[in-house]
C-alpha atoms as a PDB file:
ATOM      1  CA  UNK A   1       9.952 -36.676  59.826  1.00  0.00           C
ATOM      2  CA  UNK A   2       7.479 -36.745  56.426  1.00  0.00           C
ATOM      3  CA  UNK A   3       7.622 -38.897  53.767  1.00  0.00           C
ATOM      4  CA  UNK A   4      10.057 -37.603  50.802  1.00  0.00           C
ATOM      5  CA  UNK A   5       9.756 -38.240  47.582  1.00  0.00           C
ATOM      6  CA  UNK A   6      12.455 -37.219  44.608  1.00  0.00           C
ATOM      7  CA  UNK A   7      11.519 -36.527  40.985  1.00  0.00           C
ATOM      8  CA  UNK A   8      12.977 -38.658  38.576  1.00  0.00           C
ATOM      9  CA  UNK A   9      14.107 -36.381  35.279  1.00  0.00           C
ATOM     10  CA  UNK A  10      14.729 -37.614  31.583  1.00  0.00           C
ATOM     11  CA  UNK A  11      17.386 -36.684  29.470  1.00  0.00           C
ATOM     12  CA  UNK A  12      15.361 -33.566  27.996  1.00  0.00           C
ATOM     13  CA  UNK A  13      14.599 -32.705  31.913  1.00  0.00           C
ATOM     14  CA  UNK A  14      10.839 -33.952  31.832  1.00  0.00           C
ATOM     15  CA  UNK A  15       9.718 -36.345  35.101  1.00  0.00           C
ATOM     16  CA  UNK A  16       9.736 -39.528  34.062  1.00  0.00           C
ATOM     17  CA  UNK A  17       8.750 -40.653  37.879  1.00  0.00           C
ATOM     18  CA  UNK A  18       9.408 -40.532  41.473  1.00  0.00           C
ATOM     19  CA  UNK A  19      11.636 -42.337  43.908  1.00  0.00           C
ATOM     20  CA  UNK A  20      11.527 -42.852  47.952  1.00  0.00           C
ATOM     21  CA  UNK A  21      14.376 -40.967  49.498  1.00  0.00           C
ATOM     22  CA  UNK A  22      14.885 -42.466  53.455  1.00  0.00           C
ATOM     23  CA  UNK A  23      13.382 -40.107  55.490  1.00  0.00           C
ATOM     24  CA  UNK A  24      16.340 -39.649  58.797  1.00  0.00           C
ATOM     25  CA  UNK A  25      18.244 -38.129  55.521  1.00  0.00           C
ATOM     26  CA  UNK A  26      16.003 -35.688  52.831  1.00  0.00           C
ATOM     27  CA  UNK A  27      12.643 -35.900  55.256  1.00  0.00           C
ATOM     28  CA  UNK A  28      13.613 -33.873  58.374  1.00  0.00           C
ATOM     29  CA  UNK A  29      11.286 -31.161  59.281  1.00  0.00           C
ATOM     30  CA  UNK A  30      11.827 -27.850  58.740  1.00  0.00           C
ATOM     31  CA  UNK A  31      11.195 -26.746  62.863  1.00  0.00           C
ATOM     32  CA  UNK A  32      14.122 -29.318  63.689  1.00  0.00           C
ATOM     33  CA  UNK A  33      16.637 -28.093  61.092  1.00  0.00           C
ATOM     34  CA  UNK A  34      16.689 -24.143  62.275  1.00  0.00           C
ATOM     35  CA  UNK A  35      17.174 -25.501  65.722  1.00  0.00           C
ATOM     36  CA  UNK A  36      19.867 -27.205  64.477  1.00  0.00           C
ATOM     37  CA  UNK A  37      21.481 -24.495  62.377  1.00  0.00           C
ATOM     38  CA  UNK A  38      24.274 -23.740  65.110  1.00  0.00           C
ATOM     39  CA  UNK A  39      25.545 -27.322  64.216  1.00  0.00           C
ATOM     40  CA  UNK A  40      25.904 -27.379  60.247  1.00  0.00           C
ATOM     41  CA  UNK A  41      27.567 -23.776  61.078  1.00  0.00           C
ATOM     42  CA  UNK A  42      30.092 -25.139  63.183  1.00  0.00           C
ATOM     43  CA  UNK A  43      30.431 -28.808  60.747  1.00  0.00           C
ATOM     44  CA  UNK A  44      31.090 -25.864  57.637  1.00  0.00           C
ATOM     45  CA  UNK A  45      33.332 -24.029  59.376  1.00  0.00           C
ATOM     46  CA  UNK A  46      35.548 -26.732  61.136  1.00  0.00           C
ATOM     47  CA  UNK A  47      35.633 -27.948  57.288  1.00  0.00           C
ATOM     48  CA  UNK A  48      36.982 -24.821  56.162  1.00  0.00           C
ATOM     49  CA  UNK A  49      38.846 -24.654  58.865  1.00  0.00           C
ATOM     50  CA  UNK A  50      40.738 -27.806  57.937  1.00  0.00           C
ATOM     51  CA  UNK A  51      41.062 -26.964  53.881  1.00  0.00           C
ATOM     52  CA  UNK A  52      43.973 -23.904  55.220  1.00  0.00           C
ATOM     53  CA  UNK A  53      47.566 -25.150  54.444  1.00  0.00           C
ATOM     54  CA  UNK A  54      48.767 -23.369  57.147  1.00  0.00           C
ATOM     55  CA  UNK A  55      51.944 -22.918  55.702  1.00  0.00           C
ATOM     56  CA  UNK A  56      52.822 -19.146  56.460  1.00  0.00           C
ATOM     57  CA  UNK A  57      55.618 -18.484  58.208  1.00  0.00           C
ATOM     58  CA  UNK A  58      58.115 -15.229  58.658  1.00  0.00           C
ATOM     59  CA  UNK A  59      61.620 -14.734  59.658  1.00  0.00           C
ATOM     60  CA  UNK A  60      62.608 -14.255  63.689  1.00  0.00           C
ATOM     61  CA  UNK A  61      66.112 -12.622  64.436  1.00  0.00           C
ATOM     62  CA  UNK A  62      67.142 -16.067  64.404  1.00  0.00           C
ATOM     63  CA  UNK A  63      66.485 -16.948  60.874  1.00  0.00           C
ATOM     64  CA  UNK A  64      67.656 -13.763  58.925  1.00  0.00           C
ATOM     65  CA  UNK A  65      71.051 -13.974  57.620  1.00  0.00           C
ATOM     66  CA  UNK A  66      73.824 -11.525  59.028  1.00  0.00           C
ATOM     67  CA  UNK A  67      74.333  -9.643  61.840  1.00  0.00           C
ATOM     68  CA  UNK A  68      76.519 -11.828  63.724  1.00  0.00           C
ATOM     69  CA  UNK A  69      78.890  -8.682  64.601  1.00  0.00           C
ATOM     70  CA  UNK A  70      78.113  -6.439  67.564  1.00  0.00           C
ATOM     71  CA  UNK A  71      77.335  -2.890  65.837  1.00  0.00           C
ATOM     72  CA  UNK A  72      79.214  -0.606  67.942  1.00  0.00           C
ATOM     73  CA  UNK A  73      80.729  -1.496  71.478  1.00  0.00           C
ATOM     74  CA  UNK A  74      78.657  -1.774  74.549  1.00  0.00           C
ATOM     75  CA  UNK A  75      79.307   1.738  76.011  1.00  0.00           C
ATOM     76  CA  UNK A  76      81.233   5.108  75.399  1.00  0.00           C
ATOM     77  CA  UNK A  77      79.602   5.748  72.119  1.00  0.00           C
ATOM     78  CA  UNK A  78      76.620   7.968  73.286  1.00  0.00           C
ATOM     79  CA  UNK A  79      74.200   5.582  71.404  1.00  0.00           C
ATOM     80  CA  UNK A  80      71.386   2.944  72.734  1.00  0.00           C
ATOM     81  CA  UNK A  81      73.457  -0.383  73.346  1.00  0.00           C
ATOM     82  CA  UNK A  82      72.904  -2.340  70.198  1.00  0.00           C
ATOM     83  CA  UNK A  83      73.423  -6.017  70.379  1.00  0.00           C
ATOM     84  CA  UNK A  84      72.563  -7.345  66.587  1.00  0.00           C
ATOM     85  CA  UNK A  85      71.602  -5.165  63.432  1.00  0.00           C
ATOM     86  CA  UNK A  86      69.272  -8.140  62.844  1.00  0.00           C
ATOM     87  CA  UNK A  87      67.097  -7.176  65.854  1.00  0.00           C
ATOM     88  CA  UNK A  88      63.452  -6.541  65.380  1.00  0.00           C
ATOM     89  CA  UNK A  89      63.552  -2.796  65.560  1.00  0.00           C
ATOM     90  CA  UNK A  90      66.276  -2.726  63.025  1.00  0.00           C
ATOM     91  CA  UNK A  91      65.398  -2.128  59.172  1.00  0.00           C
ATOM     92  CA  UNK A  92      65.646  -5.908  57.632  1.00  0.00           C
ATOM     93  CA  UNK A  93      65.800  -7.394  61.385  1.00  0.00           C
ATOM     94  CA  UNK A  94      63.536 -10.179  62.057  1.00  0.00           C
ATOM     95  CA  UNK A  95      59.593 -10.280  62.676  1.00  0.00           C
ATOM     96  CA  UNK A  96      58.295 -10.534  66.087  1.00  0.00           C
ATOM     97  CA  UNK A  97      55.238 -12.715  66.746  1.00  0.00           C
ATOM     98  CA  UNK A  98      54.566 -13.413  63.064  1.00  0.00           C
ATOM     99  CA  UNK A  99      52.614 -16.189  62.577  1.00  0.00           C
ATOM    100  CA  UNK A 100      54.438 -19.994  62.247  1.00  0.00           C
ATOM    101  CA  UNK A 101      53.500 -23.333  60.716  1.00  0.00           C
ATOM    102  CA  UNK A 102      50.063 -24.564  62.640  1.00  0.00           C
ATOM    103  CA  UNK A 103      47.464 -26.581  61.423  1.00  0.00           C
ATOM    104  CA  UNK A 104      43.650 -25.414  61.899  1.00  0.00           C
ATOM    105  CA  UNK A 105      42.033 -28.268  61.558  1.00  0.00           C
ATOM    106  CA  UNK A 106      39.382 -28.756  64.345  1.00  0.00           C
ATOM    107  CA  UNK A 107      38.369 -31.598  65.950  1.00  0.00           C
ATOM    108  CA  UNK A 108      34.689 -32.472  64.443  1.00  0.00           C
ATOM    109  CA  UNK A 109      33.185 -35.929  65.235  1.00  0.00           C
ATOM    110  CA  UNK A 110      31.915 -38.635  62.787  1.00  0.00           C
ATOM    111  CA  UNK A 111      28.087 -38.583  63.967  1.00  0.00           C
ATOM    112  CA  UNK A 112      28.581 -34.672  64.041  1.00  0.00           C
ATOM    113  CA  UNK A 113      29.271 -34.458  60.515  1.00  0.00           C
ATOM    114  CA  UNK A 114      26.907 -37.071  59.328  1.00  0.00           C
ATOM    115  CA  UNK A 115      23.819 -35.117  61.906  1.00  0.00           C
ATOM    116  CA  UNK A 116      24.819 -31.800  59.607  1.00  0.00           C
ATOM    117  CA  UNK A 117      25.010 -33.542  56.191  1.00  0.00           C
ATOM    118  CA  UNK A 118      21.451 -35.287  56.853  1.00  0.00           C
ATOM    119  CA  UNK A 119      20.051 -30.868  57.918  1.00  0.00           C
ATOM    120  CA  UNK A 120      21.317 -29.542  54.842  1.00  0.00           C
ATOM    121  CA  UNK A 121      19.781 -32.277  52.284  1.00  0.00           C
ATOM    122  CA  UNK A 122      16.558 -32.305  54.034  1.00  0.00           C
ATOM    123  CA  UNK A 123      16.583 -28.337  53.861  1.00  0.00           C
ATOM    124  CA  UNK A 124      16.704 -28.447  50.080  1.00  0.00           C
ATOM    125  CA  UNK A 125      14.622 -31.390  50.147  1.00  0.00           C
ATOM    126  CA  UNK A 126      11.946 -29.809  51.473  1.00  0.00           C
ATOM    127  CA  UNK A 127      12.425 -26.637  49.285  1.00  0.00           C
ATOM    128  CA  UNK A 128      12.492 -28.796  46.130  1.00  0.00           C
ATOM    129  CA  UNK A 129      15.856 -28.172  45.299  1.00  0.00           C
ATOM    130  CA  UNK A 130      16.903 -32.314  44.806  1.00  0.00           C
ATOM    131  CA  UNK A 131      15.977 -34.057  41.670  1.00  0.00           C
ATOM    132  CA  UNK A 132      17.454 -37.586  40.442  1.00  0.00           C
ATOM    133  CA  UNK A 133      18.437 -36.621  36.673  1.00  0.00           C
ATOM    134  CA  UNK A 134      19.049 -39.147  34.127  1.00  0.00           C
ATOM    135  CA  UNK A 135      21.433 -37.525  31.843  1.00  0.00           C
ATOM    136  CA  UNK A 136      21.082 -40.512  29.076  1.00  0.00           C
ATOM    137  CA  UNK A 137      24.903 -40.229  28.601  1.00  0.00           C
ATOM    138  CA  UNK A 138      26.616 -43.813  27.547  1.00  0.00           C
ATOM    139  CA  UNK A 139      29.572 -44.374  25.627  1.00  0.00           C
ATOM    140  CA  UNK A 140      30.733 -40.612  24.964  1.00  0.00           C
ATOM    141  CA  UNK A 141      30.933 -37.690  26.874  1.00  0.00           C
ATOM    142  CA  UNK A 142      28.561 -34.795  25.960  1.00  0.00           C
ATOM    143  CA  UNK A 143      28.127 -31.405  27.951  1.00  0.00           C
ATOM    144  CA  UNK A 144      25.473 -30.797  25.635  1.00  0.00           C
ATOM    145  CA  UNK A 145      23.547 -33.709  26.996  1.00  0.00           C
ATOM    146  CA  UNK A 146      24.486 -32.908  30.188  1.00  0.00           C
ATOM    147  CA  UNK A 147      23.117 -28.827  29.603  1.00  0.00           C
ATOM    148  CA  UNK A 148      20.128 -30.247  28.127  1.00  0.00           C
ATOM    149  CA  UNK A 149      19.268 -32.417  31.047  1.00  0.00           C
ATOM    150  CA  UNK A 150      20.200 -30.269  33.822  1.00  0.00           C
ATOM    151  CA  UNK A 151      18.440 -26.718  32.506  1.00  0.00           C
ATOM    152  CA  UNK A 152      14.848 -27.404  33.309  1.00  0.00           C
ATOM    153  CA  UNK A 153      15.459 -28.388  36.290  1.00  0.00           C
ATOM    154  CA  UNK A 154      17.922 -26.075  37.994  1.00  0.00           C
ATOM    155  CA  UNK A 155      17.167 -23.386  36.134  1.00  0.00           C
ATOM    156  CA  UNK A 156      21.139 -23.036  35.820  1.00  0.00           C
ATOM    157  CA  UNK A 157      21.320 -22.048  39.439  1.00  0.00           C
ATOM    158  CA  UNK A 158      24.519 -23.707  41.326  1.00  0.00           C
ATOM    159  CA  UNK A 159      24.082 -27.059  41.873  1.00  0.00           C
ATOM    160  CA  UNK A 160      25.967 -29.806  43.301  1.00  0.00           C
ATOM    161  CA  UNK A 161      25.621 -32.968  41.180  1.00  0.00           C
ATOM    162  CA  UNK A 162      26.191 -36.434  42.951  1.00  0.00           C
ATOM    163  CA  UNK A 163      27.527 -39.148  40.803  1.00  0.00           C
ATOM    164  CA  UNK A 164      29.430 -42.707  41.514  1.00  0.00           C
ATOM    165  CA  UNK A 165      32.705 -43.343  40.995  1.00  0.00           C
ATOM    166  CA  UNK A 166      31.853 -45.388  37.848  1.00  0.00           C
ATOM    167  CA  UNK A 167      30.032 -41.930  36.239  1.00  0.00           C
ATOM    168  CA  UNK A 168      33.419 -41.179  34.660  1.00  0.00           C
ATOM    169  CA  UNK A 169      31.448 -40.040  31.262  1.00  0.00           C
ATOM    170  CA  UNK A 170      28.710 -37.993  33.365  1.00  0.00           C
ATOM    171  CA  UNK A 171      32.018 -37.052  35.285  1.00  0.00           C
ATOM    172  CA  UNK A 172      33.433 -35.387  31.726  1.00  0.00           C
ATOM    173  CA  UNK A 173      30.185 -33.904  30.925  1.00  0.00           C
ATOM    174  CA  UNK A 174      29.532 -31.743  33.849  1.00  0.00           C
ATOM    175  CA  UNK A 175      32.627 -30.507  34.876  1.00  0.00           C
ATOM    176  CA  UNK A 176      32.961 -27.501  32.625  1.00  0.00           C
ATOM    177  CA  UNK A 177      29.744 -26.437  32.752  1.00  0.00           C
ATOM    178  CA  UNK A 178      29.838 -23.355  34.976  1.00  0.00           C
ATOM    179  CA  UNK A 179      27.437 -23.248  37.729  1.00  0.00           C
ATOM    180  CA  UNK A 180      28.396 -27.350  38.072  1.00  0.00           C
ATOM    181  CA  UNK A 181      29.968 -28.667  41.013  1.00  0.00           C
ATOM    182  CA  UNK A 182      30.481 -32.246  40.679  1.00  0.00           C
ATOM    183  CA  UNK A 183      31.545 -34.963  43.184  1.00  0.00           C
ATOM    184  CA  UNK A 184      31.407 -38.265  44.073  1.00  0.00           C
ATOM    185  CA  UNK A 185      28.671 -39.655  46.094  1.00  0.00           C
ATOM    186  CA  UNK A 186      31.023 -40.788  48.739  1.00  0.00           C
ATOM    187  CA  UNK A 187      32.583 -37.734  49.459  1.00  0.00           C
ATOM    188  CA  UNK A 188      29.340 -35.288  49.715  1.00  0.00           C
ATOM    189  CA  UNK A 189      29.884 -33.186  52.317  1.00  0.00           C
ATOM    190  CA  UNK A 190      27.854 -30.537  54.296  1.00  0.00           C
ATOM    191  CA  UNK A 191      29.505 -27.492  52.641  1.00  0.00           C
ATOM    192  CA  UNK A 192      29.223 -28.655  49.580  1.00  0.00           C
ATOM    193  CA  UNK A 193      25.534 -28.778  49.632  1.00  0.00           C
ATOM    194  CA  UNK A 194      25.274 -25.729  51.843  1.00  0.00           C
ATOM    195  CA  UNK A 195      27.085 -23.916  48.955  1.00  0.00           C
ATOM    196  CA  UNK A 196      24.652 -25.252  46.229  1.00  0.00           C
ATOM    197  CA  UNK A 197      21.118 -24.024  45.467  1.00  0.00           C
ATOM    198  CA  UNK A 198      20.105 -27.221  43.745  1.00  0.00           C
ATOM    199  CA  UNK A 199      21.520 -30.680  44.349  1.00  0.00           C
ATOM    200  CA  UNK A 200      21.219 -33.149  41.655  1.00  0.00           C
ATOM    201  CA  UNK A 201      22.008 -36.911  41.473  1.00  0.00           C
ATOM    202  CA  UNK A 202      22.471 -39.328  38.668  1.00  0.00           C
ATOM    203  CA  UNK A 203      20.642 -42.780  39.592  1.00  0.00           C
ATOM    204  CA  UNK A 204      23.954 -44.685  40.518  1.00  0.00           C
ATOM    205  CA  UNK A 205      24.927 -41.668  42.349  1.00  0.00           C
ATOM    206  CA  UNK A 206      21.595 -41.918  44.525  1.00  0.00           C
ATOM    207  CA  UNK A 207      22.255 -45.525  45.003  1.00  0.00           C
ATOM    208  CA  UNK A 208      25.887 -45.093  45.643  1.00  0.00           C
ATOM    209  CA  UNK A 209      25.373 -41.984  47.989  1.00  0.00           C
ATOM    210  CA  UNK A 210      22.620 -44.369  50.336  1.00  0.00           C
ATOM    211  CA  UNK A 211      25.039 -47.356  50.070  1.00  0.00           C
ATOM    212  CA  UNK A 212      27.833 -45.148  51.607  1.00  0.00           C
ATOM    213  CA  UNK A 213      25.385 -44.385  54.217  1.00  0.00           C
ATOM    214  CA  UNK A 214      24.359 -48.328  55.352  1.00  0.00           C
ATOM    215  CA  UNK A 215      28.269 -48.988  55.632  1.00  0.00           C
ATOM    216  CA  UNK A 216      28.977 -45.900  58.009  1.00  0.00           C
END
């Protein structure tokens, strides 16, 4: 592991200073994170995975209304025996091995998740892609504050930005900017920061993110 440090941005995206970042979480080397590429795929996937309703269903024999009548008698009639007009090979019959209510979900353990989280940050870490920006929004919401402080340093590439849960303002300000993904520091995830080139956190969303990590 190497020692990380994350630039510290002002509200017109200058660095106004640096700030320690624990090394187990933004300082893993590269050689360690490609072997463990196989493991964020499967954390991303299983996550996906899990966001499917699952809700599709289709109509067996059993479900479709009608055909409670025999069509034509057993035998004498010269035609295949026919025991239901709601049969599968019948027009309007019911579906044969459609697919049914299931969930997808897969099971993905705690340390498993956390393992592919800690890859992920350290891979843009280590790329530069993680900045602590200080949007200098107070009282009011303002997305032109928010534009202002995020341009220079994404370069409006996607970007994840990490606030708390007490951000609601920075919340307001960055969620209809376009290439913005916002989200609480307590529920980043691996494919959200997978998904993002750049991944930006206000200072109480740093704070809040490393708290949520001492308590897990």
């Amino acid at each position: 592991m190497a020692k990380t440090t994350l630039n510290v941005t002002d509200p017109k995206g200058k660095v106004s200073g640096t700030v320690d970042a624990p090394e187990e979480i933004f300082g893993i080397e590269s050689a360690e994170i490609e072997e463990h590429i196989p493991l964020v795929h499967q954390v991303v996937i299983a996550q996906l995975a899990a966001a499917r309703q699952g809700t599709h269903a289709v109509k067996n024999r059993g479900a479709v209304s009608g055909g409670g009548k025999k069509p034509w008698k057993q035998k004498g009639t010269g035609r295949a025996r026919q025991g239901s007009i709601r049969a599968p090979q019948w027009t309007h019959g019911g579906v044969v091995h459609g697919p049914v209510p299931r969930s997808y979900e897969q099971r993905t353990p705690k340390k498993m998740k956390a393992a592919a989280l800690r890859y992920v940050l350290s891979d843009r870490a280590n790329a530069g892609r993680v900045a602590i920006v200080d949007f200098g929004i107070k009282d009011v919401p303002s997305t032109k504050a928010a534009v202002a402080a995020l341009t220079p340093v994404t370069e409006n590439r996607f970007t994840t930005v990490v606030i708390s849960r007490d951000n609601i303002n920075e919340l307001m300000s960055v969620r209809n900017i376009p290439t913005v993904h916002v989200i609480f520091a307590d529920q980043l995830n691996t494919y959200d920061v997978v998904t993002a080139q750049d991944v930006v956190f206000t200072k109480e969303g740093f704070e809040a993110f490393l708290e949520s990590k001492k308590e897990a």
